[in-house]
Protein backbone atom coordinates (compact mmCIF):
# COMPACT_ATOMS: atom_id res chain seq x y z
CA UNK A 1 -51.74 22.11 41.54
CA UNK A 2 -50.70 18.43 41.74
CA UNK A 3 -51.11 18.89 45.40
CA UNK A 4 -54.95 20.40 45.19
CA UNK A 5 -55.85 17.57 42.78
CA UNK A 6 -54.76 14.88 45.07
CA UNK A 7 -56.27 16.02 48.07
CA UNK A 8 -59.72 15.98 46.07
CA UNK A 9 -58.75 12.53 44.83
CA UNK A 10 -57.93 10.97 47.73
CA UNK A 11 -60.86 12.23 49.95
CA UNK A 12 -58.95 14.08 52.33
CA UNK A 13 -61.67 16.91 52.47
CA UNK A 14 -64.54 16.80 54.64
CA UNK A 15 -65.89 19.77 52.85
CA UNK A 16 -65.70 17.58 49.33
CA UNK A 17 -67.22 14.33 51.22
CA UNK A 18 -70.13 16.55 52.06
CA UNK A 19 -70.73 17.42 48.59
CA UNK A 20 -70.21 14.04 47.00
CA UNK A 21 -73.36 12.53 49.01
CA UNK A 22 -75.03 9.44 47.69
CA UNK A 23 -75.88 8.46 44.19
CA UNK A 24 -79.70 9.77 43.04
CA UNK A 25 -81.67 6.75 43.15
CA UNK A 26 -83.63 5.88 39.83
CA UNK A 27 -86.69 3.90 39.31
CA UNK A 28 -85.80 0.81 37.78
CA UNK A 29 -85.43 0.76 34.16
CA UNK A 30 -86.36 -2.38 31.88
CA UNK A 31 -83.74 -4.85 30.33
CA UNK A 32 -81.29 -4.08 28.09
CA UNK A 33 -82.73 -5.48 24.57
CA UNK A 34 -81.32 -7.43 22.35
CA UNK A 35 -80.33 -6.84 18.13
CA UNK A 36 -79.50 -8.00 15.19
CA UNK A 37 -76.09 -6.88 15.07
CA UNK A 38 -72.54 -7.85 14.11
CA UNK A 39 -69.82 -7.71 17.38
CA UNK A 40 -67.12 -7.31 15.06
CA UNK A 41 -68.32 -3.78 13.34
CA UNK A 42 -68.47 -2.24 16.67
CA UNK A 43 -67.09 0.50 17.49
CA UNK A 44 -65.95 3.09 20.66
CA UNK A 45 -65.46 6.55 21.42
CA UNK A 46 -64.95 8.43 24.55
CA UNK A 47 -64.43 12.24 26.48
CA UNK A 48 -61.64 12.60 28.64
CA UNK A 49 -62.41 9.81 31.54
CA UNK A 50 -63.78 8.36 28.65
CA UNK A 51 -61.75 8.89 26.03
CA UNK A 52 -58.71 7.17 28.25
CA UNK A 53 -61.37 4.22 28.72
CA UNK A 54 -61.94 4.35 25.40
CA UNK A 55 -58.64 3.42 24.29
CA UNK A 56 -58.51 0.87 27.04
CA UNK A 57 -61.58 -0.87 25.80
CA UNK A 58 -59.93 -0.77 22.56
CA UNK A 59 -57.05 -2.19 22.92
CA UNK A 60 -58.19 -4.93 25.62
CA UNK A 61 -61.16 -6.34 23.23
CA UNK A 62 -59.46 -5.31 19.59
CA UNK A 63 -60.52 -8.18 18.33
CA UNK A 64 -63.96 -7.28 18.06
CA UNK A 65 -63.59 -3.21 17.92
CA UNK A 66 -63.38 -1.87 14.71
CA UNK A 67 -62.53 1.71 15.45
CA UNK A 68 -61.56 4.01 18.62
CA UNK A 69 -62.64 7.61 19.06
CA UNK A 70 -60.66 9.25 21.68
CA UNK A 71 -60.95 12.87 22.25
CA UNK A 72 -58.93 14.64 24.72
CA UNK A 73 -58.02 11.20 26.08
CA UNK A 74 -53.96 9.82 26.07
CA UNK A 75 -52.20 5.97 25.53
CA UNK A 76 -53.12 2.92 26.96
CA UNK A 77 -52.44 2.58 30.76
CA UNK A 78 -50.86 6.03 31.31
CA UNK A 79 -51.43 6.12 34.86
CA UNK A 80 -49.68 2.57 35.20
CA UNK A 81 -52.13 2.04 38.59
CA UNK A 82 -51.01 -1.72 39.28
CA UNK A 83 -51.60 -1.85 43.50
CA UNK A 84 -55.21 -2.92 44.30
CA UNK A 85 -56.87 0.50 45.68
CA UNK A 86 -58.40 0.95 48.79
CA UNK A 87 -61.29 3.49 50.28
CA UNK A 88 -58.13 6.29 50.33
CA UNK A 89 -57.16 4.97 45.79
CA UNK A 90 -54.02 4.08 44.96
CA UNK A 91 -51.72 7.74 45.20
CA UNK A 92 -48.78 6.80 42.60
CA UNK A 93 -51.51 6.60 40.32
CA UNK A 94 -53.41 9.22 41.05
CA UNK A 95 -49.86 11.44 40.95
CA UNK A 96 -49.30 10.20 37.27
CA UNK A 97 -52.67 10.68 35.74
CA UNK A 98 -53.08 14.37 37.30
CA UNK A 99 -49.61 15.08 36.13
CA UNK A 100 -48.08 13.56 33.57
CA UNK A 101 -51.16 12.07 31.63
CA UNK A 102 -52.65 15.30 31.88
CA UNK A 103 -50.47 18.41 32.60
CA UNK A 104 -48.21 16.29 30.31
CA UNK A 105 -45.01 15.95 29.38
CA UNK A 106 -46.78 12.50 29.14
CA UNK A 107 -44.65 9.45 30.68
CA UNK A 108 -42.46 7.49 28.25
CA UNK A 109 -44.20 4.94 26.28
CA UNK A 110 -41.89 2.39 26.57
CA UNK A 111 -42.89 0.62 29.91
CA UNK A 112 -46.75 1.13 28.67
CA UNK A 113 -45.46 -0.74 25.38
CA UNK A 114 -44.34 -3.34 27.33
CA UNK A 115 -47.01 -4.46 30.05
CA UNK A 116 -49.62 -4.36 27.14
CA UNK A 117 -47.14 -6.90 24.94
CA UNK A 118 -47.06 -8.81 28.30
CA UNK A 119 -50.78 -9.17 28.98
CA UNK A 120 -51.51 -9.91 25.57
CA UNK A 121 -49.21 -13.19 25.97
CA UNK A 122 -50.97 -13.96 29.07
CA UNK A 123 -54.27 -13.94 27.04
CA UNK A 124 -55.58 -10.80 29.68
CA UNK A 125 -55.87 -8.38 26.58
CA UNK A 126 -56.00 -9.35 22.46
CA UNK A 127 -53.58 -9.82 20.63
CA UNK A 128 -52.45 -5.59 19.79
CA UNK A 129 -51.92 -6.81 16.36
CA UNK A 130 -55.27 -6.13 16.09
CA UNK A 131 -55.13 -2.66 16.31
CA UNK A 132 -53.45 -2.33 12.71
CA UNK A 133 -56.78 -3.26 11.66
CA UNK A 134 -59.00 -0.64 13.82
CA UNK A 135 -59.30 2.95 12.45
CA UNK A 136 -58.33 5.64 14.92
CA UNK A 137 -59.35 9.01 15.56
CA UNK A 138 -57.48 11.71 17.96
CA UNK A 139 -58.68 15.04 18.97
CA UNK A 140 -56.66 17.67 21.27
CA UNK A 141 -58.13 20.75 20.89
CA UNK A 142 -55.64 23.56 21.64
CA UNK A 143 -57.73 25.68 24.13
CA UNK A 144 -57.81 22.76 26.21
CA UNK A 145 -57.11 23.01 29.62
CA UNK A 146 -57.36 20.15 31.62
CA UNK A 147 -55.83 17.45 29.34
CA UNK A 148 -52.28 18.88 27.38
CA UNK A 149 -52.48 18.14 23.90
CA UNK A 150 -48.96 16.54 24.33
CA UNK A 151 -50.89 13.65 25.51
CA UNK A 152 -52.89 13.26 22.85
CA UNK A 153 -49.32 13.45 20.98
CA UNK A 154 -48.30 10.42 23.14
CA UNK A 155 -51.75 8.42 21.99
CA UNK A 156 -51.01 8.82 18.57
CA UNK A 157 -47.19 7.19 19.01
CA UNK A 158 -48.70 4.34 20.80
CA UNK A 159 -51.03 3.58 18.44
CA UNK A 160 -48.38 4.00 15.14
CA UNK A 161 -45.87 1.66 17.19
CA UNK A 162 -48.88 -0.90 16.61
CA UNK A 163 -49.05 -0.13 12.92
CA UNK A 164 -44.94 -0.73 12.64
CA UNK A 165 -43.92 2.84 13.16
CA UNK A 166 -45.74 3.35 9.51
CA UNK A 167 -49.53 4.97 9.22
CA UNK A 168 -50.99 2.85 5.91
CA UNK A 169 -54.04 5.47 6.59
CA UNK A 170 -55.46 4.32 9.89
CA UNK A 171 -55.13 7.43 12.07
CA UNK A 172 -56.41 10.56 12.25
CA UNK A 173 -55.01 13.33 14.42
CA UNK A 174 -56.75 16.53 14.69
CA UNK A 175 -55.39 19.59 16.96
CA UNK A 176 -56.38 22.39 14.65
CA UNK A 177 -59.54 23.34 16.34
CA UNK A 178 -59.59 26.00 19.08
CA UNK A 179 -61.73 23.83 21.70
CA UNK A 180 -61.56 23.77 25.28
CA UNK A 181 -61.79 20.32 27.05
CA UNK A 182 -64.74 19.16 25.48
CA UNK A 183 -66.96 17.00 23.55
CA UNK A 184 -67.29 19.09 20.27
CA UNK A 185 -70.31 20.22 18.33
CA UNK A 186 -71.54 21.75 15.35
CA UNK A 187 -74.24 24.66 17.16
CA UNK A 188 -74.55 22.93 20.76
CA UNK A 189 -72.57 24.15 23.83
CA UNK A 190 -70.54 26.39 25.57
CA UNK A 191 -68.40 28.20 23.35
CA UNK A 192 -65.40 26.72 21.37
CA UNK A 193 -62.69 27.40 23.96
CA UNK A 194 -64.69 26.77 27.17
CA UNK A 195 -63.43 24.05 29.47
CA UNK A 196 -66.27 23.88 31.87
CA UNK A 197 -69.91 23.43 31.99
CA UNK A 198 -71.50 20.64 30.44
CA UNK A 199 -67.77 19.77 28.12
CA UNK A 200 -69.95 20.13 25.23
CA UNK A 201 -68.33 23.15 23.22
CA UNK A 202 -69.58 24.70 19.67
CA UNK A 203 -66.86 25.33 16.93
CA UNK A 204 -69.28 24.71 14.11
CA UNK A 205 -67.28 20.98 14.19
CA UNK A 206 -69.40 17.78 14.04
CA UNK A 207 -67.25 15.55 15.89
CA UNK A 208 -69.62 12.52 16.17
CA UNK A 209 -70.05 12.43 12.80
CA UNK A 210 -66.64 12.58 11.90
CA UNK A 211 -65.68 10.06 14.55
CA UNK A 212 -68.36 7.52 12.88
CA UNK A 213 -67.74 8.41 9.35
CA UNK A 214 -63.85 8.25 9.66
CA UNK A 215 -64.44 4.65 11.32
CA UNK A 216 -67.40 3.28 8.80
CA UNK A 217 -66.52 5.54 5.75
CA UNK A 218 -69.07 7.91 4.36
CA UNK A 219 -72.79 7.72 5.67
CA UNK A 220 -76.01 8.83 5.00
CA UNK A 221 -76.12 12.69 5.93
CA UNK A 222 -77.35 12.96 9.32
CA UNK A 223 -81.27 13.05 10.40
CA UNK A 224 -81.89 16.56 10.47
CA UNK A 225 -86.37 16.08 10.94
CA UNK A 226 -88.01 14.13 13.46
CA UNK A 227 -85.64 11.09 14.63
CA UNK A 228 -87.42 7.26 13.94
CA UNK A 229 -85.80 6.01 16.72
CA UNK A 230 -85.81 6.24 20.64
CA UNK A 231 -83.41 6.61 23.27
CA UNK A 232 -84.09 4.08 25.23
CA UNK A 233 -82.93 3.65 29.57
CA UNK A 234 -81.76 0.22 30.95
CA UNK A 235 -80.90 -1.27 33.95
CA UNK A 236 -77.24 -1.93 34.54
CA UNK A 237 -77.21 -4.02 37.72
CA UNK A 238 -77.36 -7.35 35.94
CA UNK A 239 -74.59 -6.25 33.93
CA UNK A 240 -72.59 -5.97 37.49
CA UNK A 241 -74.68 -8.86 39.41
CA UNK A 242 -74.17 -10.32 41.72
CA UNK A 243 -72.23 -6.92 42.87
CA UNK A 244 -73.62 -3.88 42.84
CA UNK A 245 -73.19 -1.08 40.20
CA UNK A 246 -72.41 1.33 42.62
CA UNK A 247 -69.24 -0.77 43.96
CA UNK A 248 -67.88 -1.12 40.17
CA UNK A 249 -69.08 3.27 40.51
CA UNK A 250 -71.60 2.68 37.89
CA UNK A 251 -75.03 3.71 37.51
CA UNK A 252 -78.20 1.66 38.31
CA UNK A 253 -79.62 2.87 34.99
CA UNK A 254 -78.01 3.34 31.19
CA UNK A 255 -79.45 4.44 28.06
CA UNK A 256 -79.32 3.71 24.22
CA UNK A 257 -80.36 5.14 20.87
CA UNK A 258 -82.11 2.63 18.56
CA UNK A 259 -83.26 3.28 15.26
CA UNK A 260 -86.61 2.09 14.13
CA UNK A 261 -84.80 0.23 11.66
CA UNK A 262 -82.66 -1.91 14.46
CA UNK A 263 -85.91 -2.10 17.17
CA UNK A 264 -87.14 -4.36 13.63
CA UNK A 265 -84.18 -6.37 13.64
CA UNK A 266 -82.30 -4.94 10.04
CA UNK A 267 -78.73 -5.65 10.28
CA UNK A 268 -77.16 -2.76 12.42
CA UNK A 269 -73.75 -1.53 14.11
CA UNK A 270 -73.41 -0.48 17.47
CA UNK A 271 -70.96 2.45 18.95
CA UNK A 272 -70.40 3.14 22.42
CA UNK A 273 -70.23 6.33 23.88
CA UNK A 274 -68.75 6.95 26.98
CA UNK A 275 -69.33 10.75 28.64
CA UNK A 276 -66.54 12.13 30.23
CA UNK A 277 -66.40 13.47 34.23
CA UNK A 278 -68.62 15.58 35.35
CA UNK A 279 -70.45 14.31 32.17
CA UNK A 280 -72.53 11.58 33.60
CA UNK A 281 -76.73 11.27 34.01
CA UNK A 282 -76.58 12.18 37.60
CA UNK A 283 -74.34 15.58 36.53
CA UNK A 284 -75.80 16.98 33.34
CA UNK A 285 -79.45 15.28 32.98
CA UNK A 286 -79.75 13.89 29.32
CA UNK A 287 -77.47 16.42 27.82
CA UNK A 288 -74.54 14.54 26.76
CA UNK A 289 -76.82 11.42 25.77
CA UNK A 290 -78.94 13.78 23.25
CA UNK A 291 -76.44 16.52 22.44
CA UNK A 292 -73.17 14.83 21.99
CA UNK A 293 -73.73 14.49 18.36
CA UNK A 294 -74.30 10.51 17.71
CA UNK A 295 -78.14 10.18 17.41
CA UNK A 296 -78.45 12.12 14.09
CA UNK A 297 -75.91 9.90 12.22
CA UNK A 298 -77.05 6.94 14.21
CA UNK A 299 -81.06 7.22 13.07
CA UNK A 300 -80.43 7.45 9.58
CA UNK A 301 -77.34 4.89 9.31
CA UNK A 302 -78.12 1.92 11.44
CA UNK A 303 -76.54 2.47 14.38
CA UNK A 304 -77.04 1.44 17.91
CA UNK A 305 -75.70 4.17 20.64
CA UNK A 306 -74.96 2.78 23.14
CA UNK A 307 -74.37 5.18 26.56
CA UNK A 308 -73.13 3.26 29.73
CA UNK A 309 -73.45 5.43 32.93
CA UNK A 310 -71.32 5.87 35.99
CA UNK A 311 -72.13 7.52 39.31
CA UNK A 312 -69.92 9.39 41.55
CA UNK A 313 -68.27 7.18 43.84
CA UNK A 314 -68.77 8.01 47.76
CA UNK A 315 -66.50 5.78 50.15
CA UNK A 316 -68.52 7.00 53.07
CA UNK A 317 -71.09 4.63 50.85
CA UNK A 318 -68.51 1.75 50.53
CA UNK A 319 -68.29 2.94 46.92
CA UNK A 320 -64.98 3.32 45.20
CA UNK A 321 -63.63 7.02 45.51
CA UNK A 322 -64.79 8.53 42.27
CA UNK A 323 -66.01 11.79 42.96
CA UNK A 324 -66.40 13.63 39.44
CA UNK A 325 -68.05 10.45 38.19
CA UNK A 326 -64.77 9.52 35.85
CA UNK A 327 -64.53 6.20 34.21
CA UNK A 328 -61.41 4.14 35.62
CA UNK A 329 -58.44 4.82 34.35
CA UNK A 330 -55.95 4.30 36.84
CA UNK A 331 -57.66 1.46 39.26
CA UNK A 332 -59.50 2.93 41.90
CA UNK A 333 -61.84 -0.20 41.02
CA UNK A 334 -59.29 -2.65 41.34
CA UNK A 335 -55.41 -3.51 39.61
CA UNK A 336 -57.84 -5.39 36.71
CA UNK A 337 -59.13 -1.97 35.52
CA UNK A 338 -57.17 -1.65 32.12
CA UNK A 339 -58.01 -5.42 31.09
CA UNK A 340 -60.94 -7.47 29.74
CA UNK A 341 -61.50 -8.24 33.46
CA UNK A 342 -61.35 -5.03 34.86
CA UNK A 343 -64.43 -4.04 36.32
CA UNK A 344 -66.10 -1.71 34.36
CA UNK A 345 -64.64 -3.60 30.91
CA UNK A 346 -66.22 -6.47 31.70
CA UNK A 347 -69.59 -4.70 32.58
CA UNK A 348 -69.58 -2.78 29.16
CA UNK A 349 -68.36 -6.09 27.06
CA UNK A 350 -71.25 -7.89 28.34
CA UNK A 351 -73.88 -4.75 27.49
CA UNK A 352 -72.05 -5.42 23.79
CA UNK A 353 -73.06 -8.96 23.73
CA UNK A 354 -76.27 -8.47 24.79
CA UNK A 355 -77.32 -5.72 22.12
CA UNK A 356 -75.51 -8.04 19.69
CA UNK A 357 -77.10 -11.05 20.50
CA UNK A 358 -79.43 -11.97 17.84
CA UNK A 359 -76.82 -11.12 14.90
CA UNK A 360 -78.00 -13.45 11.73
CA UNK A 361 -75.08 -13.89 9.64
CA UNK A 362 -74.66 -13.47 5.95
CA UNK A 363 -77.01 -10.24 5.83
CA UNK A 364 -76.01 -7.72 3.82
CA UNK A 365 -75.17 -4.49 5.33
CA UNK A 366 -77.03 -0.98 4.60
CA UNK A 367 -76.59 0.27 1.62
CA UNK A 368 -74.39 3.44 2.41
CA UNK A 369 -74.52 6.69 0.00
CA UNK A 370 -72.10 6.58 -3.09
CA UNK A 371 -69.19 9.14 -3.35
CA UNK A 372 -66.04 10.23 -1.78
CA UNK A 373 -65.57 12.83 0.79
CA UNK A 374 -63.22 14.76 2.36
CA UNK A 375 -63.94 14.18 6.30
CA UNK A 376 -62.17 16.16 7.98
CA UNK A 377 -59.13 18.23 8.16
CA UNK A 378 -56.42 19.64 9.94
CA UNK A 379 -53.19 21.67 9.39
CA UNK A 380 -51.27 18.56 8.51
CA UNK A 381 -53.93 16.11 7.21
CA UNK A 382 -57.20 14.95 5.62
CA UNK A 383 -59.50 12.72 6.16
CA UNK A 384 -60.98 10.38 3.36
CA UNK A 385 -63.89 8.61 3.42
CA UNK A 386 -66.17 6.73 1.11
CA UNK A 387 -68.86 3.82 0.39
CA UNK A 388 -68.00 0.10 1.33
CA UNK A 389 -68.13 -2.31 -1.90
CA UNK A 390 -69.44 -5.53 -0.63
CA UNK A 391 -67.29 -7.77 -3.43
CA UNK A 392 -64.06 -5.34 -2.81
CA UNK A 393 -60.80 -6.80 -1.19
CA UNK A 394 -59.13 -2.99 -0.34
CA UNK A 395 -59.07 0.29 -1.62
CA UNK A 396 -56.30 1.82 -2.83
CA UNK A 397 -55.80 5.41 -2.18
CA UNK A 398 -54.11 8.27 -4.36
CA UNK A 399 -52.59 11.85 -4.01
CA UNK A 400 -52.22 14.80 -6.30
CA UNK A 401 -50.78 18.11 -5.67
CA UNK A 402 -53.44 20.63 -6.52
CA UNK A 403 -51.90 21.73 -10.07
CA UNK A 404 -50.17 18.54 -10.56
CA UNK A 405 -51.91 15.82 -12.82
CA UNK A 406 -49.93 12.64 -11.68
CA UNK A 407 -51.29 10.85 -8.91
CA UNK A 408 -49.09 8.79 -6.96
CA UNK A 409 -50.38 5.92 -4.76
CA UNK A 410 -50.21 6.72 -0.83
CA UNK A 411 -51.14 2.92 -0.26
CA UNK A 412 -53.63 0.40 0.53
CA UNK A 413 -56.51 0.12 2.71
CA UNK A 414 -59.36 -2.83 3.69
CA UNK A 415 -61.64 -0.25 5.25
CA UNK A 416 -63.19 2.65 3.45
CA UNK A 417 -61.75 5.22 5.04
CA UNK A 418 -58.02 7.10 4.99
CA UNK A 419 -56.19 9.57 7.28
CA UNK A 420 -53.62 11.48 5.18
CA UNK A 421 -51.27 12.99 7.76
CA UNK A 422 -47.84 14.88 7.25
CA UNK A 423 -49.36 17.36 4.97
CA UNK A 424 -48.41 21.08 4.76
CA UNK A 425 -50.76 23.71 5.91
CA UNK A 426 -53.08 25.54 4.01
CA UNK A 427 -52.34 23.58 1.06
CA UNK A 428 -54.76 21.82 -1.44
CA UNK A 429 -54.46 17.95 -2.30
CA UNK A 430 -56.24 16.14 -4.89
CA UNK A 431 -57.16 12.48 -3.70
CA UNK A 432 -58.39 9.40 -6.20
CA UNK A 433 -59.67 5.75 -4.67
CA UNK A 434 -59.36 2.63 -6.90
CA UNK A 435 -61.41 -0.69 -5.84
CA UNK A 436 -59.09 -3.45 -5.56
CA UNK A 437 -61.53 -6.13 -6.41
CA UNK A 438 -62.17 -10.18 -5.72
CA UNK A 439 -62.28 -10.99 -8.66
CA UNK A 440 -61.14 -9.95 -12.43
CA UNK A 441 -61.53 -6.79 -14.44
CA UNK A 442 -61.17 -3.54 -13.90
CA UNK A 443 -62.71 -0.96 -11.58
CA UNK A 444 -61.51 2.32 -12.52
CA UNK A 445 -60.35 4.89 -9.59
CA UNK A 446 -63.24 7.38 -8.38
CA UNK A 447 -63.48 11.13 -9.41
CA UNK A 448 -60.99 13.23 -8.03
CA UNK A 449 -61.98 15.28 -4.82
CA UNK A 450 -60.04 18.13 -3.51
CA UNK A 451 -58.81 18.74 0.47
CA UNK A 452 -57.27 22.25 1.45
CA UNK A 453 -55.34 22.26 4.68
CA UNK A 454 -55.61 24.28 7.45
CA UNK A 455 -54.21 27.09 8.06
CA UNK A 456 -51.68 26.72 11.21
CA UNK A 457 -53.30 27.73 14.32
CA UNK A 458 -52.21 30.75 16.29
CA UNK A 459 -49.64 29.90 19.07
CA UNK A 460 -51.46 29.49 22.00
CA UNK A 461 -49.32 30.15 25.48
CA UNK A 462 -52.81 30.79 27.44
CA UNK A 463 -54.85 27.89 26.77
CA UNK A 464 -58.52 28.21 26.94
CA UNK A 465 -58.24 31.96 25.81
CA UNK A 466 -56.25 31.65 22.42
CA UNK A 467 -57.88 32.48 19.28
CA UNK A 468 -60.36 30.24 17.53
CA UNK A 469 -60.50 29.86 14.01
């Protein structure tokens, strides 16, 4: 298997180099435009490819990244790919992110731990402390085939080693849904434990707005009429310039969602969204762009979407061997490919600061609908979220056994959102949140709202035929 998935890697098939061909060519789309949004409230999410970008976008630029989505995706540089590649990649990496940061058991975390610690000191990534501030979600669906959910196991240790071996609420881990490797929908798709396809699977699951809601805190229900915004293409060579897009394997063109509210320049957010392989314009058309979930919760919430492109990378082309149209995520780009210079970093930091370039300061944010919600959950956790208080300094956050009328404090949080993991399964909670205000008085704690675990899911030996719930 390892074997098979090398040879396609590494190019060694004529029959695959016949296939690959050269990139569609586009007409040329207009400038990326520019909005009045924050840097610091972005946020990421990402498939696969993407998801493993994802984190590495994350974690390289945490100082302005307020949350990371990362769905069938594993830690920060698994594949360890430190040897510049050439035309044939770089094979020890290669090996390790087809095996280990795949197939799993996932490599130890220990010498990934370390290289980040030593490019932060070096100033090549921010600080990691950051991260304790960022809210995380995980996904490993258990039908999945191509990506273990071991890995997804691994993610979620790097990212508590950066919150002190404690979770105050930050993370959420969910591997209670049957999917295949996929991005995951509520009615769009292949079915829930496909793992091919477009990746876009229905299990009556709305991912994206989970994702969004579990990194913002509770939103406006999603647009479920006629959208006010557009999704918008843009030209990604000046992004890239003076090289080409196609040497960094990225597309000529990109596209965004912007709400009518952000094309008039009211304060907005912006999330990326990066497709997975196989998931990219040139493979699917428009379907990940308009069916991954985003644009509903984005029209009605203030939020730009924004959807970077790569192409599949043909060396015959003197384009970087890429050949399912993956993001980089074990340097066949260059060594730089899991820092803030790596090659396609860079390119989708500097689409950031452009669609953040005419923030105005001091504006108050959208006015997000009241409550408390139970976002999502799993067989051993919940998912809180609720509405920001602009003249609140944290949220405290409560637990009741259902049947039990003492609530005792599970801790702190700035952001309006909490992950409750270590729960049992199929077991109801009752959860309170008290406003720790700036100044003095009292707020008193919201009404109580009630989250029943999941049950545990069947044992699946067969992946991407086990039983979905």
């Amino acid at each position: 298997m390892i074997r098979t998935r090398l040879l396609h890697w590494m190019g060694l098939s004529l029959m695959i180099m016949g296939l690959v061909g050269a990139p569609v060519l586009a007409e040329t789309a207009p400038p990326l435009s520019a909005y009045n949004a924050d840097i610091k409230q972005s946020s990421i999410s990402g498939i696969s490819s993407g998801a493993f970008m994802a984190v590495q976008f994350g974690v390289a630029w945490s100082s302005v990244i307020e949350g990371v989505g990362v769905i069938a995706g594993g830690p920060y540089y698994c594949a360890q790919g430190t040897a510049t590649a050439g035309l044939l990649g770089n094979a020890g990496p290669i090996l390790t992110a087809t095996g280990p940061c795949m197939q799993g058991p996932p490599p130890p975390l220990d010498p990934l731990i370390v290289q980040t610690d030593e490019w932060a000191r070096h100033g090549d990534i921010d600080d990691p402390r950051n991260i304790a501030h960022q809210r995380i979600y995980l996904f490993a669906g258990y039908n999945d085939t191509v990506v273990n959910p071991s890995v997804g196991d691994a993610a979620y240790r790097f990212y508590l080693h950066y919150l002190g071996g404690r979770d105050p609420g930050n993370l959420f881990f969910q591997t209670a849904i049957g999917a295949g490797h996929s991005q995951v929908t509520v009615n769009y798709g292949e079915p829930c434990n496909a793992n091919e396809g477009y990746y876009i699977d229905h299990c009556n699951y709305d991912q994206a707005g989970i994702i969004l809601e579990h990194i913002y805190g509770k939103l406006n229900a999603k647009r479920q009429g006629a959208f006010s915004g557009k999704l918008l293409s843009f030209d990604q060579r000046e992004f890239t310039s003076p090289a080409s897009p196609a040497s960094y394997s990225m597309a000529e063109t990109g596209y965004v969602y912007v709400p009518a509210d952000c094309a008039a320049l009211l304060p907005c957010r912006v999330h990326v969204a990066l497709h997975g392989c196989k998931q990219n314009f040139e493979t699917i058309g428009d379907r990940y762009i308009r069916h991954a979930g985003y644009n509903e919760w984005a029209d009605i919430n203030r939020l730009i979407i924004l959807y970077p492109q790569t192409i599949a990378g043909n060396p015959a082309e003197f384009e970087p061997l890429n050949p399912f149209g993956c993001w980089d995520w074990w340097g066949y780009t260059n060594f730089n490919y899991a820092v803030k210079a790596g090659r396609q970093i860079s390119t989708i930091k500097a689409m950031l600061d452009r669609l953040t370039s005419r923030y105005v300061p001091n504006q108050a944010a959208q006015a997000m609908a009241a409550g408390i919600v139970i976002n999502d959950v799993s067989d051993t956790g919940a998912a809180l979220a609720w509405s920001p208080l602009a003249d609140a300094r944290g949220y405290a956050v409560s637990r009741a056994s259902a049947g039990d009328s003492e609530f005792k404090e599970l801790g702190s949080v700035v952001n309006p959102s909490f992950g409750d993991m270590g729960l049992h399964a199929a077991t109801s909670y009752n959860y309170k949140v008290s406003i720790m205000p700036n100044g003095n008085g009292v707020v008193p704690s919201s009404l109580s709202v009630t989250a029943t675990t999941l049950p545990v899911p069947p044992r699946c030996d067969n992946r991407g035929s086990c039983l979905v719930h």
